[in-house]
N, C-alpha and C. Protein backbone atom coordinates (compact mmCIF):
# COMPACT_ATOMS: atom_id res chain seq x y z
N UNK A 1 2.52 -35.74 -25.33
CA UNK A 1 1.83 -34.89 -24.37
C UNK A 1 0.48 -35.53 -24.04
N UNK A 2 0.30 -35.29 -22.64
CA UNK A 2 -1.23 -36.22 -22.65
C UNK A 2 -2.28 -34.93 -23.04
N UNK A 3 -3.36 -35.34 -22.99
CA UNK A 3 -4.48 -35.04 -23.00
C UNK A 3 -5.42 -35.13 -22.06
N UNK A 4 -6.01 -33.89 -21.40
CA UNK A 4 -7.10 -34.66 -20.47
C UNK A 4 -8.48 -34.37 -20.64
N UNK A 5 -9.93 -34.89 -20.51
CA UNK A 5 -10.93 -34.19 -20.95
C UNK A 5 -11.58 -33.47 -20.05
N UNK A 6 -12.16 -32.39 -20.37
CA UNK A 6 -12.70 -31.69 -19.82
C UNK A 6 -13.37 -32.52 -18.98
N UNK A 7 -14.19 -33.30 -18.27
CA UNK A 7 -14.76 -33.80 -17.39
C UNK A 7 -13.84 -33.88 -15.89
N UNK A 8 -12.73 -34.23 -16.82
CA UNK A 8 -11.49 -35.11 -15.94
C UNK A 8 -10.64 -33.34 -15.26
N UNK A 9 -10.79 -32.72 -16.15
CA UNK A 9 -10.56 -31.26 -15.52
C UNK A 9 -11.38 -30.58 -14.25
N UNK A 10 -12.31 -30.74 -14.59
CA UNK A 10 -13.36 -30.25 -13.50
C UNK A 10 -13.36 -30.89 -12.69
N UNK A 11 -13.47 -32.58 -12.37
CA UNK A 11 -13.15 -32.97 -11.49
C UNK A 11 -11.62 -32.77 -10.01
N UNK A 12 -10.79 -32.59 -11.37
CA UNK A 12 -9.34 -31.60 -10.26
C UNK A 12 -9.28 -30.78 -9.89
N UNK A 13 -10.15 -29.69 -10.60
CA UNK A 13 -10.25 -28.30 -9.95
C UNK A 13 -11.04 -28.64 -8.67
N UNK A 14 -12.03 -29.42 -9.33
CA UNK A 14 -12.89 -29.17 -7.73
C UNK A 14 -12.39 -29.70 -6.63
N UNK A 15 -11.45 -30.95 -6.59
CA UNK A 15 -10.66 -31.42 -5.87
C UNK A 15 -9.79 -30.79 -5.51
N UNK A 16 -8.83 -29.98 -5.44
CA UNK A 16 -7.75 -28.71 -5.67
C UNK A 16 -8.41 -27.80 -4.53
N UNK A 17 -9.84 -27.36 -5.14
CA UNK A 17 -11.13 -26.21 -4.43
C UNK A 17 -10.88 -26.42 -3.30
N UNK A 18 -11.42 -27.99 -3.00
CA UNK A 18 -11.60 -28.57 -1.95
C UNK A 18 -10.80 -28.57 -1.20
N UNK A 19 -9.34 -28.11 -0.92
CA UNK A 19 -8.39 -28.15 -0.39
C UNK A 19 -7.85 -26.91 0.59
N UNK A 20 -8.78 -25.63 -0.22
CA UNK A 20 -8.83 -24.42 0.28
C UNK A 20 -8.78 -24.37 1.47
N UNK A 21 -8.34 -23.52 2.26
CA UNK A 21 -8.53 -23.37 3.89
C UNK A 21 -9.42 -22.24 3.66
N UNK A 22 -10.28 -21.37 3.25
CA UNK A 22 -11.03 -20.15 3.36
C UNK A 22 -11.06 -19.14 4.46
N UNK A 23 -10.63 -18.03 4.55
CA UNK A 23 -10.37 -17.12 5.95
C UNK A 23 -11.97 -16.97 6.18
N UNK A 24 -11.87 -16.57 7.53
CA UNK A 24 -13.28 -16.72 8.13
C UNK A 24 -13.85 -15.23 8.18
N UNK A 25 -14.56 -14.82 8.17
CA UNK A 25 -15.28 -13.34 8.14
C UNK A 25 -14.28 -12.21 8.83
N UNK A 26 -14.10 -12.76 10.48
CA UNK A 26 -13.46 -11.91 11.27
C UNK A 26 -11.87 -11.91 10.75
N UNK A 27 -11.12 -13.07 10.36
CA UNK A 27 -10.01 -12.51 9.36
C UNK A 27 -9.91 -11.50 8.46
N UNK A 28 -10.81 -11.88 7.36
CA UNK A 28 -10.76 -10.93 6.72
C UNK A 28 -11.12 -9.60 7.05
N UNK A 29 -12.16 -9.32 7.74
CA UNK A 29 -12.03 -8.39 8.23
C UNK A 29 -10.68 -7.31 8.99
N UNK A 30 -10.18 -8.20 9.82
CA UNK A 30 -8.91 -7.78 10.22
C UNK A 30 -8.14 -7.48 9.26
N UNK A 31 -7.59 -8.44 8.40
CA UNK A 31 -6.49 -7.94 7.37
C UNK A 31 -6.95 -6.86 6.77
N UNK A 32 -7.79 -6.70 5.99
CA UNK A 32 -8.68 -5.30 5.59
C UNK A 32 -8.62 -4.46 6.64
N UNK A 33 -8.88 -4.26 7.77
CA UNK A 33 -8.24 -2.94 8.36
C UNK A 33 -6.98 -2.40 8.14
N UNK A 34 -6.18 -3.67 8.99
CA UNK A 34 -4.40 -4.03 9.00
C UNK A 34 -4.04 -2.80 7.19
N UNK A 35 -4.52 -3.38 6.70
CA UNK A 35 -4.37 -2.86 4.80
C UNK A 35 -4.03 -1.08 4.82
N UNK A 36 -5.49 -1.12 5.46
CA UNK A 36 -6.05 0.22 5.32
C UNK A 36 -5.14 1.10 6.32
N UNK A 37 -5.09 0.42 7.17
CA UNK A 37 -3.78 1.28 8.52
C UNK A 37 -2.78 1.69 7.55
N UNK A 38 -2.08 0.32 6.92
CA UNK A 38 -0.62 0.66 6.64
C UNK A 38 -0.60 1.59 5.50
N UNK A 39 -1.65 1.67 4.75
CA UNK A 39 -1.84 2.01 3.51
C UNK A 39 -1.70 4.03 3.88
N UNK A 40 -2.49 3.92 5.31
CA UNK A 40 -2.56 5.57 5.73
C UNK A 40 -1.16 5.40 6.31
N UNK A 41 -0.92 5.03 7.08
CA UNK A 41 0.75 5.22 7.88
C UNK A 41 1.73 5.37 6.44
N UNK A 42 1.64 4.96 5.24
CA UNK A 42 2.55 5.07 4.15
C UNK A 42 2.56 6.30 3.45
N UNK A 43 1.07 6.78 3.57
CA UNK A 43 0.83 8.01 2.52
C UNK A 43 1.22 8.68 3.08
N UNK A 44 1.40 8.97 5.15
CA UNK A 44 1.65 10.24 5.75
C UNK A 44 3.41 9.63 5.92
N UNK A 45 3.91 8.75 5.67
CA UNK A 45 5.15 8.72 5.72
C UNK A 45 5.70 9.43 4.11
N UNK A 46 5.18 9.40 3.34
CA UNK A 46 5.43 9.70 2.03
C UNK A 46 4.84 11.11 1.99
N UNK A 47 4.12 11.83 2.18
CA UNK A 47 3.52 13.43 2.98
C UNK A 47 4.68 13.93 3.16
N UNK A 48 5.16 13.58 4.58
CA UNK A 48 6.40 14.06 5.20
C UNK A 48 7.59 14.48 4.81
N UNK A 49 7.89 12.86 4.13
CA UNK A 49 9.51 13.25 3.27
C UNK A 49 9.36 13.71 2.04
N UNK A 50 7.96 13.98 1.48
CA UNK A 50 7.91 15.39 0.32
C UNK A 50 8.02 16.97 1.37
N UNK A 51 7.43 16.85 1.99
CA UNK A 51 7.55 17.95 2.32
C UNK A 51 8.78 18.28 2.95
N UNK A 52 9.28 17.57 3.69
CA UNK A 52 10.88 17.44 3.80
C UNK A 52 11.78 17.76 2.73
N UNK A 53 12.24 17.25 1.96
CA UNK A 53 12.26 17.62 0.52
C UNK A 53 12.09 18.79 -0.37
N UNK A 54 10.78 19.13 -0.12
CA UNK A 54 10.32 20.64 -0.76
C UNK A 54 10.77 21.73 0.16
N UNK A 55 10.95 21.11 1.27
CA UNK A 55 11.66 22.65 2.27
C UNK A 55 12.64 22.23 1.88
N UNK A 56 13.21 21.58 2.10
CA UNK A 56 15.18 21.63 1.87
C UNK A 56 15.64 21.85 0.41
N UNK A 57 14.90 21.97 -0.37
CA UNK A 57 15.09 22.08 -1.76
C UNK A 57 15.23 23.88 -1.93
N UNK A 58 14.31 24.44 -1.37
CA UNK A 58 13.22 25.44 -0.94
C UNK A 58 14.52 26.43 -0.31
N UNK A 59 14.95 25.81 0.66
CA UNK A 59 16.27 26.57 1.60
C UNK A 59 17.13 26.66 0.67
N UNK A 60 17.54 25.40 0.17
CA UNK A 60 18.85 25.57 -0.20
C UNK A 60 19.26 26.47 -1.87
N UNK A 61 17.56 26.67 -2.62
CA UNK A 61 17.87 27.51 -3.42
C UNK A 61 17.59 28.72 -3.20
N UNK A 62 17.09 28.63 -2.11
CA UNK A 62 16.54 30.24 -1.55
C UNK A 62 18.32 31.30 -0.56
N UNK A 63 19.22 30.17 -0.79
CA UNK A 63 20.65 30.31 -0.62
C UNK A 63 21.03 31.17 -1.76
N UNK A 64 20.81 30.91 -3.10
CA UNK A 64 21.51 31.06 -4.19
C UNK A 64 20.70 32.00 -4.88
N UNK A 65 19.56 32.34 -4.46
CA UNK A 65 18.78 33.11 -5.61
C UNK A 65 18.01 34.52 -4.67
């Protein structure tokens, strides 16, 4: 197995670093909205089909009891 020394490490990472493409302010920004949209469009999709759910649950024992 080789060995490498720490010097020789830091030097690859930083080389590696260096390779980064970095998103630019207004990206990130965007995706962070984009996030936050889907994140609300999911909770009120998930809202819905509970409450969907809790009525039809709701009916159908309100059949029997």
């Amino acid at each position: 197995m080789a060995t490498i020394n720490p010097v020789q490490f830091i030097q690859q990472v930083r080389a590696e670093v260096s390779k980064v493409v970095w998103p630019t302010r207004r990206e990130v920004l965007l995706t962070t909205v984009m996030v936050f949209i889907m994140a609300a469009l999911t909770a009120v999709f998930f809202a819905l089909v509970d409450m969907l759910i809790r009525y039809g649950l709701q009916g159908l024992l309100g059949m029997f009891g």
